[in-house]
Protein backbone atom coordinates (compact mmCIF):
# COMPACT_ATOMS: atom_id res chain seq x y z
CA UNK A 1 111.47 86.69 138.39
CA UNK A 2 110.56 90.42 138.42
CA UNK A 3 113.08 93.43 139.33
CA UNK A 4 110.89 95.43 141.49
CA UNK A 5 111.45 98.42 139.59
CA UNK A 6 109.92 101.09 137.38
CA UNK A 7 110.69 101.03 133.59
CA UNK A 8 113.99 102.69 132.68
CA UNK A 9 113.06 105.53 129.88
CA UNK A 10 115.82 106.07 127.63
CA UNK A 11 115.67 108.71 125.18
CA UNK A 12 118.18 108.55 121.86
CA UNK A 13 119.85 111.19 119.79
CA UNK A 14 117.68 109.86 116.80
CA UNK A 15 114.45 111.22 118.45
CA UNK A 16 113.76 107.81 119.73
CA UNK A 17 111.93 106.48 123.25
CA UNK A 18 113.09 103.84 124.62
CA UNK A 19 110.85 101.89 127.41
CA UNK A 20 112.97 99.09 129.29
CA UNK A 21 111.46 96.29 131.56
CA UNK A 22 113.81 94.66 132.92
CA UNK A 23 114.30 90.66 133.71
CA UNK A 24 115.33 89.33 137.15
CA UNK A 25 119.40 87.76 135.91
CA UNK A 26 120.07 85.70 138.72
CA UNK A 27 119.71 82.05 138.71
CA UNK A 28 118.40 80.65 135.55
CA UNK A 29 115.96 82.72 134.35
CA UNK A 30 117.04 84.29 131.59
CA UNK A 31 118.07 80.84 130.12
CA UNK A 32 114.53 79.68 130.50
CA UNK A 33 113.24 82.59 128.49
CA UNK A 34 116.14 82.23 125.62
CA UNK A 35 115.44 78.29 125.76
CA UNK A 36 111.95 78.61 125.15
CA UNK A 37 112.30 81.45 122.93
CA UNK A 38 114.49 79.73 120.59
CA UNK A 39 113.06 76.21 120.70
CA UNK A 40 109.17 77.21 120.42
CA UNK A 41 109.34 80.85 118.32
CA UNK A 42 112.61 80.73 116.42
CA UNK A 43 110.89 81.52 113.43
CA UNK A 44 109.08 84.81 114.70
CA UNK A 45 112.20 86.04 115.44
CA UNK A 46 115.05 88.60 114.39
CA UNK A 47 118.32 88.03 116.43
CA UNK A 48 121.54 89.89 116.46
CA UNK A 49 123.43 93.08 118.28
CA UNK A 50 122.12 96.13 117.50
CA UNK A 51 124.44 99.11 118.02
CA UNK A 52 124.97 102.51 116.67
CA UNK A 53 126.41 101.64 112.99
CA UNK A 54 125.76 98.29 112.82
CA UNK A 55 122.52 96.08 112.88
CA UNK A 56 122.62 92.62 112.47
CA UNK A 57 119.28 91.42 111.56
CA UNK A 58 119.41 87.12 111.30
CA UNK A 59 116.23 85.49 111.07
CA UNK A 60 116.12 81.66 111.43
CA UNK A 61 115.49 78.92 108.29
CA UNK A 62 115.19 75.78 110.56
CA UNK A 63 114.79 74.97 114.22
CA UNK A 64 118.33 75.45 115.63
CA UNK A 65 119.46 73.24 118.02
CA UNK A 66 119.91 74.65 121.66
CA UNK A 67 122.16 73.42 124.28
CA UNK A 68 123.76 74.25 127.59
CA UNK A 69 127.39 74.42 128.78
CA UNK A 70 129.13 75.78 131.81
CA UNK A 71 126.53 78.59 131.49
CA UNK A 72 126.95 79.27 128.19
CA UNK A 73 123.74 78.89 125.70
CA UNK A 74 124.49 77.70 122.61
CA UNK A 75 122.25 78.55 119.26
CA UNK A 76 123.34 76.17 116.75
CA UNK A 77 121.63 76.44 113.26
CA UNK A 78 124.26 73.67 111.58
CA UNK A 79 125.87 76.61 109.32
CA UNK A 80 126.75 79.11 112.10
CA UNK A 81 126.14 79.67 115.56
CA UNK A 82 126.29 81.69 118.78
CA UNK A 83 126.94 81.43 122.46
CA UNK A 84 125.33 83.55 125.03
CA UNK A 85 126.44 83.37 128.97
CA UNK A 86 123.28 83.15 131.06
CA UNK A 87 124.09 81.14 133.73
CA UNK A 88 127.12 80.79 136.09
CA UNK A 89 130.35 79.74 134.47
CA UNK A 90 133.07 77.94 135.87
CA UNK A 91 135.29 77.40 132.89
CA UNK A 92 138.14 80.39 134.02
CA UNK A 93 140.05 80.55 137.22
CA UNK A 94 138.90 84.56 136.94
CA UNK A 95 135.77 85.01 139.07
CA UNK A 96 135.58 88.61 137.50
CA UNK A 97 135.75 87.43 134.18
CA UNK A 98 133.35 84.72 135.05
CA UNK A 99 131.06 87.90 136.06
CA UNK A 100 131.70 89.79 132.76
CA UNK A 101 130.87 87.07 130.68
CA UNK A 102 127.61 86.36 132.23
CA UNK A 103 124.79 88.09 131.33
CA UNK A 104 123.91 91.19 133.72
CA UNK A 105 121.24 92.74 132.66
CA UNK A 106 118.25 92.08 130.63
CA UNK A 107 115.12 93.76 129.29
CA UNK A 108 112.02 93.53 127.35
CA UNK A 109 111.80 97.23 125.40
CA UNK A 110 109.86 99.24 123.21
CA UNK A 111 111.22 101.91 121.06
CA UNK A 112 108.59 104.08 119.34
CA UNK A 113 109.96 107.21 117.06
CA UNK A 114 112.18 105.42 114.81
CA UNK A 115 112.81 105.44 111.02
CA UNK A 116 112.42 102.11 109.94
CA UNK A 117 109.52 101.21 112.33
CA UNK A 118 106.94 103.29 113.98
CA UNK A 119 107.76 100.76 117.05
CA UNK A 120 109.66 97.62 118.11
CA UNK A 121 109.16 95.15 120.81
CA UNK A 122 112.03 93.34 121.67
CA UNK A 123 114.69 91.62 124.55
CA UNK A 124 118.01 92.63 125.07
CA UNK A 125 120.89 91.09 127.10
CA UNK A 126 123.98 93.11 128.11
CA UNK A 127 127.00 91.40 129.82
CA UNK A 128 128.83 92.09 133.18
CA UNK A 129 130.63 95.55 131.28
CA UNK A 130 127.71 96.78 130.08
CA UNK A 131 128.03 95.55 126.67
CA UNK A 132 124.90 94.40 124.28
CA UNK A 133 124.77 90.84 123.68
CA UNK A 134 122.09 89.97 121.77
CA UNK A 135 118.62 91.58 120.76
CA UNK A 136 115.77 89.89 119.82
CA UNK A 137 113.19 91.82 118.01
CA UNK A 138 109.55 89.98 118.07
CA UNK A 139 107.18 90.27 115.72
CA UNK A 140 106.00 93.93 114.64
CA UNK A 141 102.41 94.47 114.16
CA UNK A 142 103.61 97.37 111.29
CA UNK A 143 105.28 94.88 108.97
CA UNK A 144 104.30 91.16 107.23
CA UNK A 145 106.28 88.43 107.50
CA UNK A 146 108.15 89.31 104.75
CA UNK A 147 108.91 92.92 106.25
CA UNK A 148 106.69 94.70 103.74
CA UNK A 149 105.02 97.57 105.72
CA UNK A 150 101.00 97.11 106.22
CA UNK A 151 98.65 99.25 105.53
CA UNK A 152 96.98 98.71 109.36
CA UNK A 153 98.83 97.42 112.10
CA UNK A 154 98.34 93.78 112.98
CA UNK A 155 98.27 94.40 116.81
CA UNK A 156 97.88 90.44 117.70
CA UNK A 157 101.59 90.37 116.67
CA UNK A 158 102.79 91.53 119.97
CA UNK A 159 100.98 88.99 121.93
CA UNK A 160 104.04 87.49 122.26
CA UNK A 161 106.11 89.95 123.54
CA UNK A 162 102.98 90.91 126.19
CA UNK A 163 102.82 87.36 127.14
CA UNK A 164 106.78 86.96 127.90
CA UNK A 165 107.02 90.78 129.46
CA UNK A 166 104.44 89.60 132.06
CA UNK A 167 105.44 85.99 132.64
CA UNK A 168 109.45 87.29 133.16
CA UNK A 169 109.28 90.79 134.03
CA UNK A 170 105.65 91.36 135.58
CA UNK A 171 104.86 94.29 133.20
């Protein structure tokens, strides 16, 4: 399951360092990390796209309910939900769309430098154009459960994060 690759160091305009690990996408990886991500740690986690002016920050209240579809992932909380392409789709006659839909890239990352958090640990998916997806931040060893800031970091909170980044991405 691992690219055979160095980390990818991206550096942003904020001051930020970004250090990306990625995840082997083909065959059905990536849907065995999200599956057992959102069925056995759903309530660790933060989950939505974040982008340059907009940060979508949803944390989980119950167990959602996760299914499979014609590649398509489905996160279904009863009140909302999301889909996520990670596996091969067959439901358009477009074989390129088909490959835009479906996730192309994916990465385990740590940002240090920021405003908000000294650091973040987290997995992001990006589709077949390059677009985000979805980012799941894991638990920060900076911040309670509540996101209050503590005084000393809690560094067993990224044990999680460690565990997954070596099991899917051999770092």
């Amino acid at each position: 399951m691992r690219e055979d690759t160095a980390p990818e160091i991206e550096r942003g305009l904020d001051g930020t360092t970004t250090e990306y690990h990625d995840v082997a996408v083909a065959g059905d990886g990536v849907e065995r990390l999200l599956v057992q991500l959102f069925t056995e740690h759903w309530a660790e986690l933060t989950v939505g796209p974040l982008i340059e002016g907009a940060a979508y920050e949803i944390q989980f209240a119950a167990p959602p309910t996760v299914t499979m579809l014609d590649g398509y992932l489905t996160v279904d909380t009863g009140a909302w939900h999301f889909h996520l392409c990670v596996n091969d789709h067959r439901g358009t006659r477009s074989a390129e769309l088909a490959r835009i839909r479906r996730v192309a890239r994916a990465a385990f990352f740590k940002t240090e430098g920021g405003t908000c958090a000294p650091a973040t640990w987290g997995l992001r998916l990006w589709n077949g154009r390059g677009e985000q997806m979805i980012t799941v931040l894991f638990p920060n060893p900076h911040f309670d459960e509540k996101w209050q800031r503590l005084r000393e970091p809690r560094w067993e909170k990224t044990a999680l994060w460690q565990e997954l980044l070596r099991r899917y991405a051999g770092g």
